[in-house]
N, C-alpha and C. Protein backbone atom coordinates (compact mmCIF):
# COMPACT_ATOMS: atom_id res chain seq x y z
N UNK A 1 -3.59 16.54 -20.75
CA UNK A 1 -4.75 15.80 -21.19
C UNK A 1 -5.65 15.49 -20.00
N UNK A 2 -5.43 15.46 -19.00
CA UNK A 2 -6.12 14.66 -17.58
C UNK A 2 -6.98 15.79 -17.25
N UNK A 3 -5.77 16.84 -17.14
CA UNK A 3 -6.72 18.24 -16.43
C UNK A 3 -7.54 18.55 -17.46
N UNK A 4 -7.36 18.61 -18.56
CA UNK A 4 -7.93 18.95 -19.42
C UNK A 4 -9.45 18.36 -19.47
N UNK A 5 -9.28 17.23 -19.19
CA UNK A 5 -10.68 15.69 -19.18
C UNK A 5 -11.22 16.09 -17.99
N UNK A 6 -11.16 16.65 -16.99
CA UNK A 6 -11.72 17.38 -15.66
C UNK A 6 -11.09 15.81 -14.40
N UNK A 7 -9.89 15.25 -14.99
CA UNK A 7 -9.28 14.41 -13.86
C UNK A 7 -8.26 15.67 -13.12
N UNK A 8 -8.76 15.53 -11.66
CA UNK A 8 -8.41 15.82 -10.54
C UNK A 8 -7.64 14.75 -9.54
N UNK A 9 -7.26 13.56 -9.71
CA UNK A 9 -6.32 12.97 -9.04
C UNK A 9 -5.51 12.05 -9.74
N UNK A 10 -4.13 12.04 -9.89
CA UNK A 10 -3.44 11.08 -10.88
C UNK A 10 -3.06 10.75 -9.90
N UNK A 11 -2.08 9.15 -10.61
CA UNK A 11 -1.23 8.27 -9.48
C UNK A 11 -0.36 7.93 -10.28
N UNK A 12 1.12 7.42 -9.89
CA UNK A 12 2.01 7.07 -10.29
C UNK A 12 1.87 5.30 -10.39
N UNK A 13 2.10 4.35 -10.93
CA UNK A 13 1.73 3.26 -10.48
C UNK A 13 2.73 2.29 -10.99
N UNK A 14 3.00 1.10 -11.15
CA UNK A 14 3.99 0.24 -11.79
C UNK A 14 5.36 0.17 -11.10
N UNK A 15 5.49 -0.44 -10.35
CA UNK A 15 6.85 -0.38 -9.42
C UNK A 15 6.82 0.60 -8.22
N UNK A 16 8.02 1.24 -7.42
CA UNK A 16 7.94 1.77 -6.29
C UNK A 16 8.23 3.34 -6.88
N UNK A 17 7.07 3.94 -6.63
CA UNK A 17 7.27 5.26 -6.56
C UNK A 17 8.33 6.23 -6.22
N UNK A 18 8.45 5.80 -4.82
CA UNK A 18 9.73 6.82 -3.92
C UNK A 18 10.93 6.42 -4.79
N UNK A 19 11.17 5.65 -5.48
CA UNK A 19 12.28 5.67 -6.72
C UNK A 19 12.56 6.30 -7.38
N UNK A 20 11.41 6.77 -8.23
CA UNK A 20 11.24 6.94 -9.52
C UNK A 20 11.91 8.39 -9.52
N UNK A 21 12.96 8.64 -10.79
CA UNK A 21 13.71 9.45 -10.88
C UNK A 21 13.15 10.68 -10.98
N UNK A 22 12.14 11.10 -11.26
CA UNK A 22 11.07 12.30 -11.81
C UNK A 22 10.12 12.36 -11.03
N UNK A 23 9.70 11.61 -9.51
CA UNK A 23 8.83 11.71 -8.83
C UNK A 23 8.31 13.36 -8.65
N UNK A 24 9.76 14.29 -8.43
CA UNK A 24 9.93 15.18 -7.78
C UNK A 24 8.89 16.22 -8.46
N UNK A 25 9.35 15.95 -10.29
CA UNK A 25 8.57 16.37 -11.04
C UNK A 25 7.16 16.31 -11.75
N UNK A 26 7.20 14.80 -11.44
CA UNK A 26 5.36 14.55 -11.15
C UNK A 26 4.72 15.22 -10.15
N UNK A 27 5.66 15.09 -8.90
CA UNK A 27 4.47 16.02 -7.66
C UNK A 27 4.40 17.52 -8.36
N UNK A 28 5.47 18.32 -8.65
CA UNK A 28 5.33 19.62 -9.24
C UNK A 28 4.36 19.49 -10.29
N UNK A 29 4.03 18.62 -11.44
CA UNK A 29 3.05 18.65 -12.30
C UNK A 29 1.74 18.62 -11.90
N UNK A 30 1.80 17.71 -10.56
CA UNK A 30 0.57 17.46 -9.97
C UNK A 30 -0.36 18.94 -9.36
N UNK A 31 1.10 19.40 -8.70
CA UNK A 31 0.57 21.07 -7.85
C UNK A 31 0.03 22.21 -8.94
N UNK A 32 1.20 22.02 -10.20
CA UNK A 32 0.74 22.96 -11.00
C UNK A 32 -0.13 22.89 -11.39
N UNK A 33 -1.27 21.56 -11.66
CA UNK A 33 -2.70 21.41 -12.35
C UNK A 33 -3.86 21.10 -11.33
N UNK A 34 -3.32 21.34 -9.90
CA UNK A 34 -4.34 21.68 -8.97
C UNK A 34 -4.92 20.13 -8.99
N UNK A 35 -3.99 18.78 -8.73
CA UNK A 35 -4.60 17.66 -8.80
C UNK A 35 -4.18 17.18 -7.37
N UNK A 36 -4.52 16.46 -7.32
CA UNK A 36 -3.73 15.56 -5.95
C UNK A 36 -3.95 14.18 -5.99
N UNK A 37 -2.83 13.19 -5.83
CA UNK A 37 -2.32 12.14 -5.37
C UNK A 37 -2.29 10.83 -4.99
N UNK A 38 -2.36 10.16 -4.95
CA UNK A 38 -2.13 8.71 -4.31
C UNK A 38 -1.36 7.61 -4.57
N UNK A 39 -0.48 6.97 -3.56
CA UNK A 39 0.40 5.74 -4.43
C UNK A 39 0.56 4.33 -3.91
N UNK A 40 1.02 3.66 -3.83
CA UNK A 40 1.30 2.61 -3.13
C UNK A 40 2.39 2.43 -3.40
N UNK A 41 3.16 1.93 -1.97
CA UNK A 41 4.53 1.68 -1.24
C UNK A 41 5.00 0.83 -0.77
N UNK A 42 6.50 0.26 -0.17
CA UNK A 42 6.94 -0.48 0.30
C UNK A 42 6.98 0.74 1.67
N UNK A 43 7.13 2.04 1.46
CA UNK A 43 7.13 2.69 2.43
C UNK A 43 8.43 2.73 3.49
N UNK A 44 9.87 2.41 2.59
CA UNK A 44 10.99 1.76 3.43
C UNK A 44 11.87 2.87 2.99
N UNK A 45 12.00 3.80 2.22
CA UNK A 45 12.09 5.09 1.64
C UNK A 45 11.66 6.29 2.40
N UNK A 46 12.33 7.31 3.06
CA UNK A 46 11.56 8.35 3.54
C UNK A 46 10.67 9.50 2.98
N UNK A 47 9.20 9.49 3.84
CA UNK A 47 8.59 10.35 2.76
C UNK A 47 8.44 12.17 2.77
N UNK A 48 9.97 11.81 4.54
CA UNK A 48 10.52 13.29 4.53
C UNK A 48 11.26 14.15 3.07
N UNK A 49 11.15 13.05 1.56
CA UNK A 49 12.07 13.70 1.04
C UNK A 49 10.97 14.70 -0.12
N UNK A 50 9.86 14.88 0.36
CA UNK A 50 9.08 15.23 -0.39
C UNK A 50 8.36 16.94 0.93
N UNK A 51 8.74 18.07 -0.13
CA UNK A 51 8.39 18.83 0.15
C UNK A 51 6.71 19.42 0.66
N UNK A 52 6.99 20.42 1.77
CA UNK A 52 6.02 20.75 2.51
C UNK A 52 4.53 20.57 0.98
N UNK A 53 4.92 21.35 0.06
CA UNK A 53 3.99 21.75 -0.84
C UNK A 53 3.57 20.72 -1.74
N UNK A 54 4.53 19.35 -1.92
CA UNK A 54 4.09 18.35 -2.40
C UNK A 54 3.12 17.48 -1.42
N UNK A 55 3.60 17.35 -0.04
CA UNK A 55 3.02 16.50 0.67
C UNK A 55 1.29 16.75 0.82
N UNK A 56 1.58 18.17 0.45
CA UNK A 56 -0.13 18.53 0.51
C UNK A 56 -1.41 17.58 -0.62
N UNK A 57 -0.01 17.82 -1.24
CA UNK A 57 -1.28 16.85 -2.60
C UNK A 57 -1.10 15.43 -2.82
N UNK A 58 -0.44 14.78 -1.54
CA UNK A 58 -0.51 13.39 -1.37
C UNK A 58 -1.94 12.78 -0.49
N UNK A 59 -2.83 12.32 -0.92
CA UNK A 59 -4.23 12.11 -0.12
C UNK A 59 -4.04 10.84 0.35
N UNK A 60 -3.44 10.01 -0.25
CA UNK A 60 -3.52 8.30 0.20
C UNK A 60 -1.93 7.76 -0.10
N UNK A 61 -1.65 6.55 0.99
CA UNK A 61 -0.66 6.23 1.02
C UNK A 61 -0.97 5.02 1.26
N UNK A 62 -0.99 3.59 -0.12
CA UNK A 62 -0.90 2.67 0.48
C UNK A 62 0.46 1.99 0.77
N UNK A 63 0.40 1.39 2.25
CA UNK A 63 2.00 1.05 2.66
C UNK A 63 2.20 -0.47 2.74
N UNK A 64 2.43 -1.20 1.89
CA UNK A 64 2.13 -2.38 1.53
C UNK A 64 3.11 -2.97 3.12
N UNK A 65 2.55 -3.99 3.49
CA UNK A 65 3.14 -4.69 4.58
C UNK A 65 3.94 -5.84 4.04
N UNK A 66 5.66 -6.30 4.21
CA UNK A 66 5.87 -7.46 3.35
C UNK A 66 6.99 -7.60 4.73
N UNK A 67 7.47 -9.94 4.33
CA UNK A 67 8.06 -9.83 5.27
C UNK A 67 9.54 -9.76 5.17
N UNK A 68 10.03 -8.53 4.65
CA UNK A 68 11.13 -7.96 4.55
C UNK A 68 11.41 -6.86 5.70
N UNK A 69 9.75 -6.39 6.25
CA UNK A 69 9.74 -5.48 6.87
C UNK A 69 10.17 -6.34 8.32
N UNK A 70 10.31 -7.65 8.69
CA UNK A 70 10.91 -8.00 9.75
C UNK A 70 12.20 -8.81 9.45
N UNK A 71 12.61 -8.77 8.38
CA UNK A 71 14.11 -9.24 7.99
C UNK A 71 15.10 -8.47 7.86
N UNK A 72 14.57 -7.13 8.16
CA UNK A 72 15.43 -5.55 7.76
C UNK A 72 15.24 -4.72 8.64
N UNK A 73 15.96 -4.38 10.15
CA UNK A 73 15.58 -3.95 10.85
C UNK A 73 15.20 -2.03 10.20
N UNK A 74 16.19 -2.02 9.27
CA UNK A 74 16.13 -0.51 8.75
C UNK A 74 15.14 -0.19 7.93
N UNK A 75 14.40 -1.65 7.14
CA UNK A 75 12.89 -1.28 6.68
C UNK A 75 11.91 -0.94 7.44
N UNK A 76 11.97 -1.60 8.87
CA UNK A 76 11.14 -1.39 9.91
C UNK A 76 10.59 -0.43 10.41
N UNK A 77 12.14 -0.02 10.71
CA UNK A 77 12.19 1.76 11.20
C UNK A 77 11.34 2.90 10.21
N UNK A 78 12.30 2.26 9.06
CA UNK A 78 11.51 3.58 7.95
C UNK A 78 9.99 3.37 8.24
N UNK A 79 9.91 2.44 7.79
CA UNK A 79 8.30 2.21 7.42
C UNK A 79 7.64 2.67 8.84
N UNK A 80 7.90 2.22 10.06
CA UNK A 80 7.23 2.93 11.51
C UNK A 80 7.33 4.59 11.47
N UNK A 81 8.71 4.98 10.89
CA UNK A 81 8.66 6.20 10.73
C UNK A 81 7.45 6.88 9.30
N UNK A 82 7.54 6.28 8.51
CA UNK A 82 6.77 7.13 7.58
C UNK A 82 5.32 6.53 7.71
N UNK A 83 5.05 5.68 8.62
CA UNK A 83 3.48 6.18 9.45
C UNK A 83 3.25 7.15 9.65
N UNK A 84 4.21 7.56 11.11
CA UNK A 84 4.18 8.57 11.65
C UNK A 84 3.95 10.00 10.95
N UNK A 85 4.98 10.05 10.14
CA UNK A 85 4.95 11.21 9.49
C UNK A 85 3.79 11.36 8.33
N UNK A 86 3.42 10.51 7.47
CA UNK A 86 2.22 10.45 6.98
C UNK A 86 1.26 11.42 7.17
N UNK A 87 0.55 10.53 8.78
CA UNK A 87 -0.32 11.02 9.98
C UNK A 87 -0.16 12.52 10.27
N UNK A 88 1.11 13.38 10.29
CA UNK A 88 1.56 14.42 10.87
C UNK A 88 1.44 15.06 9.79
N UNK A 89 1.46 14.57 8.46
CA UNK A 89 0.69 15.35 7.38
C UNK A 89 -0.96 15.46 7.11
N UNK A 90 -1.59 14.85 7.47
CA UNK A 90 -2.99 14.26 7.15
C UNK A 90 -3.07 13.67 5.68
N UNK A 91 -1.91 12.48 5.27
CA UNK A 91 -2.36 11.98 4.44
C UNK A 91 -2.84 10.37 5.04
N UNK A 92 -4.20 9.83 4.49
CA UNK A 92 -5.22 8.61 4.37
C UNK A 92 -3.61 7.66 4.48
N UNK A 93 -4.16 6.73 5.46
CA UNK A 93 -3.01 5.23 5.29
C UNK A 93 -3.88 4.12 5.17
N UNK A 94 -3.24 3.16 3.95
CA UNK A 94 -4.16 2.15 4.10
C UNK A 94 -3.03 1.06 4.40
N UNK A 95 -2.98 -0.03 4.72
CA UNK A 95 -2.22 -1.27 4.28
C UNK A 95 -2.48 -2.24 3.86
N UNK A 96 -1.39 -2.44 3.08
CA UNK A 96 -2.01 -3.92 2.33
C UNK A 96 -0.99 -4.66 2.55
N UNK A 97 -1.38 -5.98 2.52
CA UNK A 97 -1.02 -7.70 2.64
C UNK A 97 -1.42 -8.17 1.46
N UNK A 98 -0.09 -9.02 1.16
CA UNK A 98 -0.42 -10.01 -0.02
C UNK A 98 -0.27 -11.09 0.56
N UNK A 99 -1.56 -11.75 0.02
CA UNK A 99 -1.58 -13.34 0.73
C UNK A 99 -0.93 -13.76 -0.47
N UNK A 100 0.64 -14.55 -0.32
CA UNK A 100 1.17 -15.38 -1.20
C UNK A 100 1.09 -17.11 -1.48
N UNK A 101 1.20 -16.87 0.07
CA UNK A 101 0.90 -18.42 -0.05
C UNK A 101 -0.02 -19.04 1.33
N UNK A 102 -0.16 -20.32 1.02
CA UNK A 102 -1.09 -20.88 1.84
C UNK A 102 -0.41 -21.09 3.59
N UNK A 103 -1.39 -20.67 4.59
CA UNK A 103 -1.02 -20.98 6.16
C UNK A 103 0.06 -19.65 6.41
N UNK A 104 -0.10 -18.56 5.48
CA UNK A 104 0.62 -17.48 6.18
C UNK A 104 0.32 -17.39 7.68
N UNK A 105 1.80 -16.70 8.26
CA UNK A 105 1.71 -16.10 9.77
C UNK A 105 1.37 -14.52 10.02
N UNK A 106 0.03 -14.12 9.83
CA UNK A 106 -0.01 -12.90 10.06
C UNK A 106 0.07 -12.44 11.34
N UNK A 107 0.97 -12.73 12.03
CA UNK A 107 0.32 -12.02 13.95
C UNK A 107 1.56 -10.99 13.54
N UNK A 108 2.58 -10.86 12.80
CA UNK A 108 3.55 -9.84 13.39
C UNK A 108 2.85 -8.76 12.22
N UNK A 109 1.99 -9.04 10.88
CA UNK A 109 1.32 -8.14 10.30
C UNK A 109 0.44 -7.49 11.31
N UNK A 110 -0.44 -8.03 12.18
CA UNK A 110 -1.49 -7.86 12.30
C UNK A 110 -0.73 -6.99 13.94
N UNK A 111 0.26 -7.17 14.27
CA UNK A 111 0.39 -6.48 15.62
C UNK A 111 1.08 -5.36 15.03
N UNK A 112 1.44 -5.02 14.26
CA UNK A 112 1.86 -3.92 13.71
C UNK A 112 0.75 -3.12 13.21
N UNK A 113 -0.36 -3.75 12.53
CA UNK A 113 -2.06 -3.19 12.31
C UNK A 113 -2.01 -2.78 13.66
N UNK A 114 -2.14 -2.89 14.66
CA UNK A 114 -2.60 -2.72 15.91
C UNK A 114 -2.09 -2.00 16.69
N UNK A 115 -1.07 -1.58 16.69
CA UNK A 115 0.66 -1.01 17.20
C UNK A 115 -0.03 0.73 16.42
N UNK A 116 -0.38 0.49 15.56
CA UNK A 116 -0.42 1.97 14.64
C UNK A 116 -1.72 2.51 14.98
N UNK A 117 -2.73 1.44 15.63
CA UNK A 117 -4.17 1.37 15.29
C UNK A 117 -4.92 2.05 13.91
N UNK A 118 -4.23 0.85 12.97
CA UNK A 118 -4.79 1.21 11.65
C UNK A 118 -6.29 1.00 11.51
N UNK A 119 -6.84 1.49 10.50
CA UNK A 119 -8.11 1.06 10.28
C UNK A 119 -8.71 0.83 9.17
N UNK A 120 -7.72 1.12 8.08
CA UNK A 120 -8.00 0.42 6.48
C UNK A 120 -6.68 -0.78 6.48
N UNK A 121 -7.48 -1.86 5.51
CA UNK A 121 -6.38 -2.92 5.31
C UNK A 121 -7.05 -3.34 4.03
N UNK A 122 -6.24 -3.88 3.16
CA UNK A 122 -6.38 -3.76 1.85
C UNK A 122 -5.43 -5.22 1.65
N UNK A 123 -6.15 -6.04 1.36
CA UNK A 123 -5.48 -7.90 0.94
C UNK A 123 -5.61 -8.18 -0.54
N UNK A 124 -4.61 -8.37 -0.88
CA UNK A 124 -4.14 -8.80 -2.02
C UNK A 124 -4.28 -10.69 -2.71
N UNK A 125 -4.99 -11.40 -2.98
CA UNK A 125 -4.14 -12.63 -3.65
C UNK A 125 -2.99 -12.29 -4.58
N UNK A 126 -1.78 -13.03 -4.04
CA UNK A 126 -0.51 -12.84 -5.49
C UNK A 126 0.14 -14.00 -5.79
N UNK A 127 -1.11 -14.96 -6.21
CA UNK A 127 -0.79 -16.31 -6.61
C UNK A 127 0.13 -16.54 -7.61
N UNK A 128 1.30 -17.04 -7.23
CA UNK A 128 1.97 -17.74 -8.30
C UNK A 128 1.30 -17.71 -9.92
N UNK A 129 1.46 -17.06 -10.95
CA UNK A 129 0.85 -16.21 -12.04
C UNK A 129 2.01 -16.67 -13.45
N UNK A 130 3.32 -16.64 -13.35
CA UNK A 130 3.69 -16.85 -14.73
C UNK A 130 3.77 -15.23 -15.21
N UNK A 131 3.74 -14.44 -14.15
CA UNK A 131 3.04 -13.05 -15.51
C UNK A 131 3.90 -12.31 -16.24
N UNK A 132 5.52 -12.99 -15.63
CA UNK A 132 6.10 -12.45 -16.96
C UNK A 132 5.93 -13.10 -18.75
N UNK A 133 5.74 -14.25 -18.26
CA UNK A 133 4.81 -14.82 -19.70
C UNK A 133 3.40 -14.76 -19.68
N UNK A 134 2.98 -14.68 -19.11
CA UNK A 134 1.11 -14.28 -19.46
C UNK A 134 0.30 -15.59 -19.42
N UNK A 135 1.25 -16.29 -18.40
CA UNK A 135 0.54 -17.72 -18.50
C UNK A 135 -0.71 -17.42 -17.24
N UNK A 136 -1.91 -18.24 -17.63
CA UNK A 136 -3.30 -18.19 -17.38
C UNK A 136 -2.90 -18.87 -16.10
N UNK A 137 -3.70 -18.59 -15.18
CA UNK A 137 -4.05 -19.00 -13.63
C UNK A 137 -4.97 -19.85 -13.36
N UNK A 138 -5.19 -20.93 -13.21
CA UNK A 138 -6.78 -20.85 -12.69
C UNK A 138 -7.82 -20.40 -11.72
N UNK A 139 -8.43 -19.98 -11.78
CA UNK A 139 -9.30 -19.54 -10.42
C UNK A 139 -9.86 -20.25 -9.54
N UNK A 140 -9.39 -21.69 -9.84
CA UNK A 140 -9.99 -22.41 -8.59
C UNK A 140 -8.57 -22.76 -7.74
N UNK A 141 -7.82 -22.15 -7.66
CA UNK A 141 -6.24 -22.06 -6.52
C UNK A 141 -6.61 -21.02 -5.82
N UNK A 142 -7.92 -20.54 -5.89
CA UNK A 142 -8.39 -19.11 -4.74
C UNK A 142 -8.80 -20.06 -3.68
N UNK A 143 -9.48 -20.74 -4.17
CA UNK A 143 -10.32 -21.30 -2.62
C UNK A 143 -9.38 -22.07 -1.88
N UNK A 144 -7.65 -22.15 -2.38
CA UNK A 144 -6.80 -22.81 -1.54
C UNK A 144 -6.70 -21.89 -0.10
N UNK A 145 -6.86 -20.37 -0.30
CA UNK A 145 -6.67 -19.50 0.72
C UNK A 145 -7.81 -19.16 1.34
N UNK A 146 -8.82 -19.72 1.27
CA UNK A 146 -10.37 -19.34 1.90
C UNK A 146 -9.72 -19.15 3.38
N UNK A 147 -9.21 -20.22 3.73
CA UNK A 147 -8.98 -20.45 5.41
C UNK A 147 -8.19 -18.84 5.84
N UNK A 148 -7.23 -18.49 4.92
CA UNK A 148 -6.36 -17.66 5.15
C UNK A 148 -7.10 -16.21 5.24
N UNK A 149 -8.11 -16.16 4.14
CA UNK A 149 -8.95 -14.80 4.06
C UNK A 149 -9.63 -14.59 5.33
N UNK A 150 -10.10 -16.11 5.66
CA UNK A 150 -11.05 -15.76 7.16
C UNK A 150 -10.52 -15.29 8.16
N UNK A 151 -9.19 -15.51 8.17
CA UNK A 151 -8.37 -15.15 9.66
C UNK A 151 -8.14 -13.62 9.68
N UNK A 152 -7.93 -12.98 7.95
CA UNK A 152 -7.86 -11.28 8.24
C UNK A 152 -8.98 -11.54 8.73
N UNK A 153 -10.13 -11.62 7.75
CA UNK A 153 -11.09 -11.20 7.76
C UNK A 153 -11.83 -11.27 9.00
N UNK A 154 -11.83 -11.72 9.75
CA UNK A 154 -12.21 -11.98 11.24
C UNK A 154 -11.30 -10.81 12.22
N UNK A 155 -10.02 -11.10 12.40
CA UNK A 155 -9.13 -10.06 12.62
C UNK A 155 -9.80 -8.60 12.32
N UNK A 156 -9.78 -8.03 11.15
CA UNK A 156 -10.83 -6.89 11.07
C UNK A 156 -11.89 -6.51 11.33
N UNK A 157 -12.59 -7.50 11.61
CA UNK A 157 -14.20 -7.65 12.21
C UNK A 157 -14.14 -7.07 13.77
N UNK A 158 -13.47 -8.30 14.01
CA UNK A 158 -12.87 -7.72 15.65
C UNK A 158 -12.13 -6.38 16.35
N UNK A 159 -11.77 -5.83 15.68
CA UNK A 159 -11.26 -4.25 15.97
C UNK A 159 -11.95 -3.59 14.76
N UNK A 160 -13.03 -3.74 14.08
CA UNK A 160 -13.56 -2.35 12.98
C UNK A 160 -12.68 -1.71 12.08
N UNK A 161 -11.99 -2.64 11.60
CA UNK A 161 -11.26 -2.31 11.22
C UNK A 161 -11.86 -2.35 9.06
N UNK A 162 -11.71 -1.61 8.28
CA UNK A 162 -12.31 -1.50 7.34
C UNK A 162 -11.46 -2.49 5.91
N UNK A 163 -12.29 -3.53 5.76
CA UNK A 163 -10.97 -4.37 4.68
C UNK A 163 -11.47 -4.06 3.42
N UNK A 164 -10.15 -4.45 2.16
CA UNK A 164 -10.91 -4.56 1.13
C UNK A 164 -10.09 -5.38 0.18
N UNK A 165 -10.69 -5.53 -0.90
CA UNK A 165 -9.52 -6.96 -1.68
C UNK A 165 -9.81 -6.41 -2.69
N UNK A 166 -8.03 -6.77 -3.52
CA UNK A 166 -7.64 -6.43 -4.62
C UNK A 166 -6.94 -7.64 -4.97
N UNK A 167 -6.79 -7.75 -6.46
CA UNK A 167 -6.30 -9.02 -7.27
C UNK A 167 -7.02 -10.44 -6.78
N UNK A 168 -7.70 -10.92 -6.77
CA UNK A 168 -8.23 -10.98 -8.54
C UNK A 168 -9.81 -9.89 -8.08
């Protein structure tokens, strides 16, 4: 139906990709209809397990930054490693941060931004939501993180670095 509609890039989305039992066979669906790619990650999974001919039709990799990635020395690694290798494919890296809560410590996010010399960053609000019941938010618990947005947001200013925000 996609190729058919003249869509040229699908994505896998809803949980962690590098899981998903049929990935192998989505990328093959993807090659066979001449589409290509994009997903977002914890990136703690290697993305050596994906063949020369799939990796081609991976264009974007967002590698979500969380702080598991400094509570796990073996998430660390992966995730430093599947930068690397990413890059050595020419697939796009972006990262994203979820601001969860108020007075986050971003310096070990942000020296790891810097460590890679990234240049897309992609911030999330993931306010406390209810969303397995569908309970309503209000939108005035955004401006609790104003202070917090300014500090990426300054942070990126200062190295050119390219931001962008998702949720809400």
């Amino acid at each position: 139906w996609a190729h058919r509609n003249g869509c040229d890039v699908v994505t896998p989305c809803g949980g962690e990709p590098l899981i998903y039992p049929n990935i192998d066979l989505f990328m093959d669906l993807v090659e066979q209809y001449d589409m290509t790619t994009y997903f977002a990650s914890n990136c703690t999974l290697p993305l050596s397990r994906f063949s020369e001919r799939h990796l081609s039709r991976i264009k974007l990799i967002t590698f979500h930054l969380t702080e598991s990635l400094w509570h796990r020395r073996d998430y660390f690694d992966a995730f430093c490693s599947n930068i690397d290798y990413a890059r050595s494919h020419g697939i796009d890296i972006i990262v994203r941060l979820n601001i969860y809560k108020v007075g986050m410590d971003f310096s070990p996010f942000f020296d790891l931004i810097e460590k890679y010399s990234l240049k897309k960053l992609n911030i999330a609000l993931t306010i406390p939501s209810g969303m397995h019941d569908n309970v309503f938010v209000d939108p005035s618990v955004f401006s609790n993180h104003i202070c917090d947005i300014r500090k990426v947001l300054n942070f990126c200013r200062a190295r050119r670095i390219s931001l962008s925000f998702a949720k809400p």
